[in-house]
N, C-alpha and C. Protein backbone atom coordinates (compact mmCIF):
# COMPACT_ATOMS: atom_id res chain seq x y z
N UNK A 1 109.59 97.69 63.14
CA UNK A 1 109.68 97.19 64.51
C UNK A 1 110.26 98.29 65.40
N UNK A 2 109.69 98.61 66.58
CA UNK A 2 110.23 99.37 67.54
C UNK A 2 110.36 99.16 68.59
N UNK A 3 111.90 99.59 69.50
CA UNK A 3 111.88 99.29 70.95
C UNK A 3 112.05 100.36 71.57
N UNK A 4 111.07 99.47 72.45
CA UNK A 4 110.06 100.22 73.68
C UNK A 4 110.47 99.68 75.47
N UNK A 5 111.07 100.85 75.89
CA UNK A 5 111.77 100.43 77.66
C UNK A 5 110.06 100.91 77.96
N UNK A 6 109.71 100.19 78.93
CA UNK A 6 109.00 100.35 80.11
C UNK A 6 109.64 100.05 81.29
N UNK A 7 109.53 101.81 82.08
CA UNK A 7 110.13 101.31 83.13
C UNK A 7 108.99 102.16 84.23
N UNK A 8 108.93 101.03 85.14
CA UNK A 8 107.93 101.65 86.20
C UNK A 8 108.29 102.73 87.31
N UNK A 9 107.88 103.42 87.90
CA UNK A 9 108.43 104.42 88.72
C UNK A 9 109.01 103.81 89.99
N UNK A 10 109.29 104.54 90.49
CA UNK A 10 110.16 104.22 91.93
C UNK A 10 108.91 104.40 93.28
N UNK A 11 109.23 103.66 94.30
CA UNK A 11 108.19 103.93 95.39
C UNK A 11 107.87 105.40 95.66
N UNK A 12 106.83 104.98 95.98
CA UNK A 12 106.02 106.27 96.88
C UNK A 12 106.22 105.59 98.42
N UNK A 13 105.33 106.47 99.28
CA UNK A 13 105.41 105.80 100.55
C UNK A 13 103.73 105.35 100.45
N UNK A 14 103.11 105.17 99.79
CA UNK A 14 101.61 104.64 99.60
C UNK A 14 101.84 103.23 99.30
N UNK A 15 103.38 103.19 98.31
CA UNK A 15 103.36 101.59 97.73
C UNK A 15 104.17 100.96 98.67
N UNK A 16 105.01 101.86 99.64
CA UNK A 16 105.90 101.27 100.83
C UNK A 16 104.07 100.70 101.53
N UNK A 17 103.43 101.46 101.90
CA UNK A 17 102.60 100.69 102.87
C UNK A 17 101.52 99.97 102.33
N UNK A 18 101.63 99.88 101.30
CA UNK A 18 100.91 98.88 100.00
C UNK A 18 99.36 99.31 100.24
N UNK A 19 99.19 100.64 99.32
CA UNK A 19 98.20 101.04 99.65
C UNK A 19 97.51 101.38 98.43
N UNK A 20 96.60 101.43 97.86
CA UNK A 20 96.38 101.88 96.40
C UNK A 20 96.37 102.96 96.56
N UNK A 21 97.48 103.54 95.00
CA UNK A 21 97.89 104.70 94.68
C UNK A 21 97.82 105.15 93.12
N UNK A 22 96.83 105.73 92.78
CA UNK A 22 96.25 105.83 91.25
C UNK A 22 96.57 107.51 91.23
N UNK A 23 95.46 108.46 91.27
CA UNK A 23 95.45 109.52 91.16
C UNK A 23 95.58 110.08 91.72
N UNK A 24 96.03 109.87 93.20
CA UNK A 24 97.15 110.43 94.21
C UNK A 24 97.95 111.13 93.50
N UNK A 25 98.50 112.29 93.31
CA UNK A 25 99.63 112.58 92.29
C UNK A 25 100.66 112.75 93.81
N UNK A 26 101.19 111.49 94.24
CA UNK A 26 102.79 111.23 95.30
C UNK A 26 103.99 111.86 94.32
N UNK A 27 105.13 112.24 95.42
CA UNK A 27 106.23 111.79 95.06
C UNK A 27 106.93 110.72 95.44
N UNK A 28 108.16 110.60 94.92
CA UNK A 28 109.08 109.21 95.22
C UNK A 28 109.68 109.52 96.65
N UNK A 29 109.30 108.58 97.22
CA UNK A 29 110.11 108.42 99.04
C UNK A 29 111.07 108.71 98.50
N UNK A 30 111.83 108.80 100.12
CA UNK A 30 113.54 109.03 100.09
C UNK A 30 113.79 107.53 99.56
N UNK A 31 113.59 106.43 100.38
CA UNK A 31 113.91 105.26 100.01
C UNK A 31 113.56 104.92 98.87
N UNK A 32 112.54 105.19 97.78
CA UNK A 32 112.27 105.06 96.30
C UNK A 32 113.48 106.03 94.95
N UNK A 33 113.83 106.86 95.79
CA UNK A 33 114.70 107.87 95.36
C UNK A 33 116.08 106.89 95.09
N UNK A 34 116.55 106.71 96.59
CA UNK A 34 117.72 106.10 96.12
C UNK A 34 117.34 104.81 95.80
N UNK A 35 116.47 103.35 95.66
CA UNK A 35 116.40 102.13 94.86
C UNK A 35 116.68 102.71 93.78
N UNK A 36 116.15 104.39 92.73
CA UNK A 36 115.73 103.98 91.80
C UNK A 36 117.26 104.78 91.27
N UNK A 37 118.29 105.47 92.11
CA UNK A 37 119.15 105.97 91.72
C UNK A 37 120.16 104.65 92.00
N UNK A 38 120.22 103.72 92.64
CA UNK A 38 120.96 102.37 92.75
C UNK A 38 120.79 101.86 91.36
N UNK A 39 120.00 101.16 91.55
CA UNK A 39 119.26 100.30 90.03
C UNK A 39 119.67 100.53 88.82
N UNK A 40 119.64 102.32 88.67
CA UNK A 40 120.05 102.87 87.49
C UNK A 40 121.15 103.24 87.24
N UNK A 41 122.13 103.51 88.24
CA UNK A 41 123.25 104.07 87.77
C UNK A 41 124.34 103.96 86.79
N UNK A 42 124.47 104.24 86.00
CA UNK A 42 125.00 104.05 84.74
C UNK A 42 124.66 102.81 83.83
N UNK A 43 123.29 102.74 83.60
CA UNK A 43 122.53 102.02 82.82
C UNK A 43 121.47 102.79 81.68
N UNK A 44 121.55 104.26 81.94
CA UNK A 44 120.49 105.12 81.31
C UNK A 44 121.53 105.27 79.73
N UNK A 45 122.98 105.91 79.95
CA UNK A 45 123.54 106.08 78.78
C UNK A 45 123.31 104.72 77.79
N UNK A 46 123.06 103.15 78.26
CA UNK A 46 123.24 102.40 77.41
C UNK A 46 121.95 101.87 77.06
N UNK A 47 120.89 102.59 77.02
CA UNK A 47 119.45 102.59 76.54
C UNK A 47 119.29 103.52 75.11
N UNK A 48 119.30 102.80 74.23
CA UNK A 48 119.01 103.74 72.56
C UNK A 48 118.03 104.22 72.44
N UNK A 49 117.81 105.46 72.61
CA UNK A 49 116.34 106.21 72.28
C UNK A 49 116.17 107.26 72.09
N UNK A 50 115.22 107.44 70.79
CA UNK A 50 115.07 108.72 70.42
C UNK A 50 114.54 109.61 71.12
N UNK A 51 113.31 109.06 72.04
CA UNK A 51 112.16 109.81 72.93
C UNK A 51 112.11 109.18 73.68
N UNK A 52 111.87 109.95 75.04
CA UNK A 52 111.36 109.49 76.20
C UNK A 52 109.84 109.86 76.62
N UNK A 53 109.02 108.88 76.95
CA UNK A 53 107.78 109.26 77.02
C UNK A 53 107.85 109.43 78.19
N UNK A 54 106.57 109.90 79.10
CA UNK A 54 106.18 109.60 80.61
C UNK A 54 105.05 110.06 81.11
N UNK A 55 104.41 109.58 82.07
CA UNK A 55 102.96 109.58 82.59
C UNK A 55 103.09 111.25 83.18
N UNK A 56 102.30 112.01 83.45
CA UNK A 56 102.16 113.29 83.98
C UNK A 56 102.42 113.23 85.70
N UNK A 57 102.25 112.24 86.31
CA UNK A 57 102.50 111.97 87.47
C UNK A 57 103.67 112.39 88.54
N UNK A 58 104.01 112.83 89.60
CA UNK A 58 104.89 113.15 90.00
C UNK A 58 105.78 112.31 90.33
N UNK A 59 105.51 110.76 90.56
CA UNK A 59 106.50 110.01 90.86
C UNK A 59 107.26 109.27 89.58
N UNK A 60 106.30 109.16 88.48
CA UNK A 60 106.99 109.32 87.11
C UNK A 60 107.93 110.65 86.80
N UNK A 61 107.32 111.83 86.60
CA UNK A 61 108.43 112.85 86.38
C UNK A 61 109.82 112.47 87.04
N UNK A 62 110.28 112.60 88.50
CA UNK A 62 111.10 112.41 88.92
C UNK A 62 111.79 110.91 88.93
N UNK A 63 111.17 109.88 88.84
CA UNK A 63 112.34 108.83 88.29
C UNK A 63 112.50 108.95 87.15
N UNK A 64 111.88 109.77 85.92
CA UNK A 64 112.48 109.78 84.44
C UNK A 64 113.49 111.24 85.03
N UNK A 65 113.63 112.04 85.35
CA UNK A 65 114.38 112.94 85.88
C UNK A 65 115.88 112.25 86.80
N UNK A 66 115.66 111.46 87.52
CA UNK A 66 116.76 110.73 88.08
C UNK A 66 117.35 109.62 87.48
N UNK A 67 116.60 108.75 86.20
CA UNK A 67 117.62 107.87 85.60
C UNK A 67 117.81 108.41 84.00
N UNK A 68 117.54 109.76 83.96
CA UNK A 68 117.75 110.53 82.81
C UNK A 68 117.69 111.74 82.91
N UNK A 69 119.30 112.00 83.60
CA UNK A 69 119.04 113.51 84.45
C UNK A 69 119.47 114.55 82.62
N UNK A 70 119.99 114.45 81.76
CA UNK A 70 120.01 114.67 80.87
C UNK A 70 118.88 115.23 79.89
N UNK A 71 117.94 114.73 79.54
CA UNK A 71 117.09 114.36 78.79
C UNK A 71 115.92 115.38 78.93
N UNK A 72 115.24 115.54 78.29
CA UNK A 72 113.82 115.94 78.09
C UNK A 72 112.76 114.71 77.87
N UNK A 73 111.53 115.46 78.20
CA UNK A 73 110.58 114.19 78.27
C UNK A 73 109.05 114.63 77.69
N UNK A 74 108.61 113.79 76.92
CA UNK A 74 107.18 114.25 76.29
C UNK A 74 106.62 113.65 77.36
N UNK A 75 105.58 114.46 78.03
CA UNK A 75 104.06 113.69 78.76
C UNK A 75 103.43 113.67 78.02
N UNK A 76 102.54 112.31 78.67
CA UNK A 76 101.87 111.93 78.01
C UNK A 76 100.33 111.62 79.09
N UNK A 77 99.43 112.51 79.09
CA UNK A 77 98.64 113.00 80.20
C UNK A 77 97.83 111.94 80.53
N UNK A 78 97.33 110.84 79.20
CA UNK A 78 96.34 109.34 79.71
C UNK A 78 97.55 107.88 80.21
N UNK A 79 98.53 108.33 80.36
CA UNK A 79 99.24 107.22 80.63
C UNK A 79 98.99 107.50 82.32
N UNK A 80 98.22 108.09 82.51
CA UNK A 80 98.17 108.26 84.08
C UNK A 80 97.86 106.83 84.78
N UNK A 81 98.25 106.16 86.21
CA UNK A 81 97.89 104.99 86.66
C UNK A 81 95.82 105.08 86.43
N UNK A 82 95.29 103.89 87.13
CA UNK A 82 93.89 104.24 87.01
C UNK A 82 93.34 104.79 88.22
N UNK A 83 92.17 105.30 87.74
CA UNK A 83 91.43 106.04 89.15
C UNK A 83 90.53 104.59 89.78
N UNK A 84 91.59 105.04 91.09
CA UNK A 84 90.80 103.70 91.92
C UNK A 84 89.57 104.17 93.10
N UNK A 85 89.28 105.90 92.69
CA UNK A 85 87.94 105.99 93.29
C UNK A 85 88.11 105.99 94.88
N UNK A 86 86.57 104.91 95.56
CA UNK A 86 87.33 104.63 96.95
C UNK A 86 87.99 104.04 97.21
N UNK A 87 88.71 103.33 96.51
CA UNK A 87 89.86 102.04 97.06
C UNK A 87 91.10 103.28 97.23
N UNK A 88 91.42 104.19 96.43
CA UNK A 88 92.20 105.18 96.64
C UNK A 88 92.89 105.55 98.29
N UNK A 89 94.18 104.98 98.08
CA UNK A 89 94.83 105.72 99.94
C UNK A 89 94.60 104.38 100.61
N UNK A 90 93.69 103.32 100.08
CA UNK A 90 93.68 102.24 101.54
C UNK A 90 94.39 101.09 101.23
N UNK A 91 93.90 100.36 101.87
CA UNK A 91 94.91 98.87 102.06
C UNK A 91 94.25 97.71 101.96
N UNK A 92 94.47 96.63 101.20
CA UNK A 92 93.57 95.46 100.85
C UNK A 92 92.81 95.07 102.45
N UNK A 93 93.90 95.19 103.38
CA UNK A 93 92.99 94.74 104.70
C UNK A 93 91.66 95.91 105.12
N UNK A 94 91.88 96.88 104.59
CA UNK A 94 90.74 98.02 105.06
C UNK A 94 89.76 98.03 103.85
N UNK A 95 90.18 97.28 102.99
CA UNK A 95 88.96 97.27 101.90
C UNK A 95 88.39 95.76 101.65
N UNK A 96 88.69 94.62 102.20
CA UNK A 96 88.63 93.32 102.06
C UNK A 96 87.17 92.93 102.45
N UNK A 97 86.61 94.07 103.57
CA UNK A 97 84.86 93.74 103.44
C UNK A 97 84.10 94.49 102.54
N UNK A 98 84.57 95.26 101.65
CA UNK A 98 83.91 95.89 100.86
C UNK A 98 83.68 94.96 99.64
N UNK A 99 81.47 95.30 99.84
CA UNK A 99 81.22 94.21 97.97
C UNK A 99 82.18 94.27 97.21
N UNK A 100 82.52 96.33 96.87
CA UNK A 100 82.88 96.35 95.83
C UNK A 100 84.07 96.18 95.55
N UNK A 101 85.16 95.90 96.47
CA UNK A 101 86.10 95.26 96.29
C UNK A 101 86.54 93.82 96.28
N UNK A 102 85.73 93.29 96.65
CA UNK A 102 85.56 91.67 96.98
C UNK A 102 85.55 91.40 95.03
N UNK A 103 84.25 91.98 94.06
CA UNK A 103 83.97 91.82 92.95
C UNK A 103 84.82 92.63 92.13
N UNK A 104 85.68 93.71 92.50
CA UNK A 104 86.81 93.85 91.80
C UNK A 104 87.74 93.27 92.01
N UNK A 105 88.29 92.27 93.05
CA UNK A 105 89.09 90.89 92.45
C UNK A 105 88.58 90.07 92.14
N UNK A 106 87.47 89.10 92.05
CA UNK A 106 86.70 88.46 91.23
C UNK A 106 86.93 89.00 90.15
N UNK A 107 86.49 90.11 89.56
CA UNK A 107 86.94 90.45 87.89
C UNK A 107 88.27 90.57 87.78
N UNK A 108 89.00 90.63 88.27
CA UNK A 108 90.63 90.89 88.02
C UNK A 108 90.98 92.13 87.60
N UNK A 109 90.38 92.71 88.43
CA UNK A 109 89.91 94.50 88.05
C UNK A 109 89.43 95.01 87.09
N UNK A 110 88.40 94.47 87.04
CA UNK A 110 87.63 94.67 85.33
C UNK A 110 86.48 95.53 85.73
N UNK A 111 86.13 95.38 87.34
CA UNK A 111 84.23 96.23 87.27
C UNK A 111 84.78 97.30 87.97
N UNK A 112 84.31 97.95 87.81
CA UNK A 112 83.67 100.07 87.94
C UNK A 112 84.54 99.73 89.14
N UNK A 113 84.43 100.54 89.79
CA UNK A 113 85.13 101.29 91.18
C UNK A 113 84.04 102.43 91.56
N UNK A 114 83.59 103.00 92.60
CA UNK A 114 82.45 104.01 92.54
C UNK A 114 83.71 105.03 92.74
N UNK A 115 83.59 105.84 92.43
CA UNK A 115 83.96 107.31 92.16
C UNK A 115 85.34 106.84 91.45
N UNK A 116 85.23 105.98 90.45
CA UNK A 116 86.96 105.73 90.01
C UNK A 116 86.49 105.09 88.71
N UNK A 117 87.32 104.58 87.90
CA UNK A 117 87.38 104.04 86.32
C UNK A 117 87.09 102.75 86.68
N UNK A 118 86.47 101.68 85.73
CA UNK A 118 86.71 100.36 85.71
C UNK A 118 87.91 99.69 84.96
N UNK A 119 88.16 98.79 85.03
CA UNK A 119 89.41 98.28 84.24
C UNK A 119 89.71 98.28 83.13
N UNK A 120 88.05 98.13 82.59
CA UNK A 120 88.07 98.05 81.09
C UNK A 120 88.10 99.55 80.84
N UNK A 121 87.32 100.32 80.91
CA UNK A 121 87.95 102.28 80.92
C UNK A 121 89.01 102.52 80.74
N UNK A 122 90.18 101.74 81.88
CA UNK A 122 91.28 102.40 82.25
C UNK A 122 92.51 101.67 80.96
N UNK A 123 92.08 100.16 80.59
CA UNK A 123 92.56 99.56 79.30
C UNK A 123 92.74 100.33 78.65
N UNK A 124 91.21 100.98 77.94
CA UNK A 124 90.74 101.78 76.64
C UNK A 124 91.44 102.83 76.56
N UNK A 125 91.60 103.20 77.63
CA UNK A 125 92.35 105.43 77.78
C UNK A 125 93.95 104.89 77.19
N UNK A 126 94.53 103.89 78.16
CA UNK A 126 96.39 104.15 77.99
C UNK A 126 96.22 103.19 76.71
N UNK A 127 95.53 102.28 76.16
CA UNK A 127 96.02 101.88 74.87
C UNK A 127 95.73 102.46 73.76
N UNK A 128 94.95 103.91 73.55
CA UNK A 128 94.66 104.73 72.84
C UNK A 128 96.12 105.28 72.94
N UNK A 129 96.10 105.86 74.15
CA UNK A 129 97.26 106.75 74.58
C UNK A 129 98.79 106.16 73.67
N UNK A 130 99.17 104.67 74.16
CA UNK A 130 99.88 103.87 73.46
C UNK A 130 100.00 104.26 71.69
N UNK A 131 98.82 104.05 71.25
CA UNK A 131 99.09 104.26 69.80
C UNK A 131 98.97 105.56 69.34
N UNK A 132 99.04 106.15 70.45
CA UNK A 132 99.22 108.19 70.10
C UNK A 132 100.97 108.06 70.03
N UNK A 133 101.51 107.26 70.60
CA UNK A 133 102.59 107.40 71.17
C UNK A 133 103.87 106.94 69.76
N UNK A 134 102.49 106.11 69.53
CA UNK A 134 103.25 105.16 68.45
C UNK A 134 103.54 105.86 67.32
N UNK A 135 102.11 106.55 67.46
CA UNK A 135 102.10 107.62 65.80
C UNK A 135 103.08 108.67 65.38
N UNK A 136 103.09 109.38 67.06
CA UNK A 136 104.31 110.05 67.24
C UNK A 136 105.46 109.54 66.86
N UNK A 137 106.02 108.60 67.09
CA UNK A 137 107.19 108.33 66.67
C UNK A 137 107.58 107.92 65.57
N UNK A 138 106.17 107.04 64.50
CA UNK A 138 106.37 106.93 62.98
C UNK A 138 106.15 108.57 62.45
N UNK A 139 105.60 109.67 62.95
CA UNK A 139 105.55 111.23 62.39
C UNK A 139 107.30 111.46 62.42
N UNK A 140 107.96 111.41 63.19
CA UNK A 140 109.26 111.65 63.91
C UNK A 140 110.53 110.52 63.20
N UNK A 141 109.64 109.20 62.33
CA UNK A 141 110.77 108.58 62.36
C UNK A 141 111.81 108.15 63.18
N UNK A 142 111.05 107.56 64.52
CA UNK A 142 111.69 107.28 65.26
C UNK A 142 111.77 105.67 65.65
N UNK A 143 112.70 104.56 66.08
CA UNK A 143 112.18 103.60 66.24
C UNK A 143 112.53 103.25 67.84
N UNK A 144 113.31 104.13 68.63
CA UNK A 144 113.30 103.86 70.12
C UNK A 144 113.17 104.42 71.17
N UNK A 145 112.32 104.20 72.36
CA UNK A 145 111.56 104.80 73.16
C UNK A 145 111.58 103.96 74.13
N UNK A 146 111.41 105.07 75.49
CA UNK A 146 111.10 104.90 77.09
C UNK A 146 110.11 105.52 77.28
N UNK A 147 109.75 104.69 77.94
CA UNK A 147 107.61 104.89 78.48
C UNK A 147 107.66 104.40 79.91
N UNK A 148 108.09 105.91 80.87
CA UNK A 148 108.29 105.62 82.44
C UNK A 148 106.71 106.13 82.45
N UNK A 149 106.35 104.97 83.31
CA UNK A 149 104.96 105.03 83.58
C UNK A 149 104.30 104.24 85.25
N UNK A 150 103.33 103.43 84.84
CA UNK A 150 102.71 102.89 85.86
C UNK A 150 102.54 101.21 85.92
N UNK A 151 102.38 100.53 87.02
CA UNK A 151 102.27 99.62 87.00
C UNK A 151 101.29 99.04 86.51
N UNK A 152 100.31 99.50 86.81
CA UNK A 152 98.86 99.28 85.90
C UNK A 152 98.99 99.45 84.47
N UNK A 153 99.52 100.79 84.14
CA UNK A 153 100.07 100.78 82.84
C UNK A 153 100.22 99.42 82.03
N UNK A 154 101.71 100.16 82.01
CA UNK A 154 102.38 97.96 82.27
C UNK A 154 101.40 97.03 81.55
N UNK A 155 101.09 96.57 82.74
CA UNK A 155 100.05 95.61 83.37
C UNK A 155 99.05 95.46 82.02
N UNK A 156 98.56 96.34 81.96
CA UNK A 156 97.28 96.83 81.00
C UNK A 156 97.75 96.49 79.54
N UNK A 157 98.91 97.10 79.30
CA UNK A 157 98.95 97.28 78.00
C UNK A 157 99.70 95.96 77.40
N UNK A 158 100.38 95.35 77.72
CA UNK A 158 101.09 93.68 77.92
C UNK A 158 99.64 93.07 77.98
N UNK A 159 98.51 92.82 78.58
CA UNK A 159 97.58 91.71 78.50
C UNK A 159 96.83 92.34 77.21
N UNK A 160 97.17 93.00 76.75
CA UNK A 160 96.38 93.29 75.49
C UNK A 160 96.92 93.37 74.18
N UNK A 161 98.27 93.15 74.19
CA UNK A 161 99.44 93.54 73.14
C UNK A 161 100.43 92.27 73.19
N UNK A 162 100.69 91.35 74.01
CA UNK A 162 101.56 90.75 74.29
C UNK A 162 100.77 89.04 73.89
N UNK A 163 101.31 88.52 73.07
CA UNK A 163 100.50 86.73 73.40
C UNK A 163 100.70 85.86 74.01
N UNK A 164 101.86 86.66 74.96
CA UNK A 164 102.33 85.50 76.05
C UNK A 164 101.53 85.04 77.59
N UNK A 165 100.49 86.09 77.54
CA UNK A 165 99.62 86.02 78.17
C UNK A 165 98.43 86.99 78.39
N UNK A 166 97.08 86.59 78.56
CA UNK A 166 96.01 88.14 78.47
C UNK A 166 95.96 88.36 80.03
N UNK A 167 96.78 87.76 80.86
CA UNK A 167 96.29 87.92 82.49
C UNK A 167 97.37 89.08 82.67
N UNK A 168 96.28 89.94 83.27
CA UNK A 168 97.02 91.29 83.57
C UNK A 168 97.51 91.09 84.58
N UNK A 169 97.73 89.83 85.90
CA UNK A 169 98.69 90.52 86.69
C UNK A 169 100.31 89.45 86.72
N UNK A 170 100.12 88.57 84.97
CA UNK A 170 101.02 87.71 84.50
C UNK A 170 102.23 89.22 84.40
N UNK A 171 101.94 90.28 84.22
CA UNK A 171 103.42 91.62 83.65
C UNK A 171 103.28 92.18 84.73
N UNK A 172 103.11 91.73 86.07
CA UNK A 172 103.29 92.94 87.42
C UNK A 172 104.99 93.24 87.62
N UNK A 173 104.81 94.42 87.55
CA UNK A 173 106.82 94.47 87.64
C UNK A 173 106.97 95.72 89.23
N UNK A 174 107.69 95.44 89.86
CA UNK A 174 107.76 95.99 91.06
C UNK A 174 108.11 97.40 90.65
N UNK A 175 108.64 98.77 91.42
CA UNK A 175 108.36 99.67 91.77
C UNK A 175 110.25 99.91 91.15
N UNK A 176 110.54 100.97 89.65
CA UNK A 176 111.70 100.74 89.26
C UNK A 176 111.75 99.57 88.28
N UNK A 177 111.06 98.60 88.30
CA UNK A 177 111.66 97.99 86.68
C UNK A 177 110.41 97.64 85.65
N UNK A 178 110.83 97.22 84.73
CA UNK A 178 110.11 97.11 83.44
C UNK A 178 110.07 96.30 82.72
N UNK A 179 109.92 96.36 81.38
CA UNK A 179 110.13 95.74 79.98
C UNK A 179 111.00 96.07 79.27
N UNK A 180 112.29 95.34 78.49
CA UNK A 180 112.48 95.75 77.31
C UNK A 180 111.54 95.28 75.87
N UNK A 181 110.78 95.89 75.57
CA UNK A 181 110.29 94.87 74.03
C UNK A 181 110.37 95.61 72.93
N UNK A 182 109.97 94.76 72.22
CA UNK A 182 109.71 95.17 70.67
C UNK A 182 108.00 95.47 70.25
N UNK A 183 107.51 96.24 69.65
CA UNK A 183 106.32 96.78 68.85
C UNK A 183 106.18 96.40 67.56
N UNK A 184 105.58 95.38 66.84
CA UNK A 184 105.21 95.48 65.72
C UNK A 184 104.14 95.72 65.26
N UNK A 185 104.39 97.31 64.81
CA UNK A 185 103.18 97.80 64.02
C UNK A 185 102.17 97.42 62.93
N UNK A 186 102.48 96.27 62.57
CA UNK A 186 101.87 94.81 61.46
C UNK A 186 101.06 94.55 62.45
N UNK A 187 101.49 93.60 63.17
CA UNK A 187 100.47 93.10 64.13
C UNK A 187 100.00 93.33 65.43
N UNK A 188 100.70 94.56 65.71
CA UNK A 188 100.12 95.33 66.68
C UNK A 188 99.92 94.36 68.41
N UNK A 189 101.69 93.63 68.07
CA UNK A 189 101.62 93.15 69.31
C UNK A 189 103.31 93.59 69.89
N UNK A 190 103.06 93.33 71.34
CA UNK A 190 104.34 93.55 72.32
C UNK A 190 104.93 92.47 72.30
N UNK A 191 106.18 92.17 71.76
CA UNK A 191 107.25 91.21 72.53
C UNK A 191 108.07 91.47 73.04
N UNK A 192 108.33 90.44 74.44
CA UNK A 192 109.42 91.26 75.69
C UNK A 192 110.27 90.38 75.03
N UNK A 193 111.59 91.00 75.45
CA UNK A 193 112.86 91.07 74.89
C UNK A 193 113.39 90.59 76.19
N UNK A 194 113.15 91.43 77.30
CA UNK A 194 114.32 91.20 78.36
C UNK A 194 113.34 91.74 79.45
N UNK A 195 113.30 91.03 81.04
CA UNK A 195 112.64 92.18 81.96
C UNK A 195 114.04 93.11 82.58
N UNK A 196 113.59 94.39 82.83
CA UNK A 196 114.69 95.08 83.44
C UNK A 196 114.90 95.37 84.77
């Protein structure tokens, strides 16, 4: 059994103006900076872990950098959020007449995106990625880990690992918090422990 922090990054100013932000590579606002230096402050020493994972992203780097100014960090290059194509930079009100956004909430983000991943793509990449992660740490003998990543992330890998629910936007965790759970490599499911 292994535990696994997911913790989501801190705002951008794309998620201040609630805008989709996938392969944007942002940094963290001033105001995402300090939520995520509030939130954390002296809560990182009492997290047990051998490794810290994290998405290649710039607003990941720097909140695993600010609530683990200590530490080193493996990237991990497919934990990237998903490519949202043209929805990329806009705002549900500037995309709300678009087919193809109308039928990517109908699927619950499951169909294509034109110039971007579909849901199911973007599943397949980070839960590969996931059990790269995993392997790593049975190579390493390790049983505890932080995986600062994405909300989609998250999102993704909980409706597919977790039996508490397959609705991906049942694990939406705001901008700064996460999961604590457990991994069992038997059955190859997530149980949350605690949200953080």
């Amino acid at each position: 059994m292994k535990t696994i922090y997911f913790i989501r990054h801190g705002q951008t100013k794309y998620n201040t103006e609630g805008r989709f932000v996938g392969s944007t590579d942002l940094p963290l606002s001033a105001e995402g900076r300090k939520k995520i230096e509030e939130k954390w402050a002296g809560k990182s020493e009492h997290i047990d872990k051998d490794i810290i994972f994290t998405s290649p992203m710039k607003r990941c780097i720097e909140t695993s950098n600010i609530i683990f100014p200590d530490d080193t960090f493996n990237v991990i290059k497919d934990m990237r959020e998903m490519n949202f194509g043209i929805f990329e930079g806009k705002t549900h009100d500037e995309l709300s007449h678009l087919a193809e956004y109308v039928h990517f909430r109908e699927t619950k983000g499951k169909s294509k995106i034109p110039n971007g991943e579909s849901g199911i793509e973007f599943s397949r990449r980070v839960l590969k990625a996931f059990f790269e992660m995993i392997e790593e740490m049975n190579e390493k003998n390790m049983n505890n880990a932080v995986l600062v990543c994405h909300g989609g992330v998250i999102m993704a890998l909980f409706a597919m690992l977790c039996s508490e629910s397959n609705d991906i936007y049942h694990y939406h965790v705001d901008n700064g918090q996460g999961y604590k759970a457990h991994y069992n490599s038997d059955t190859k499911e997530l149980i949350i422990i605690e949200k953080l």
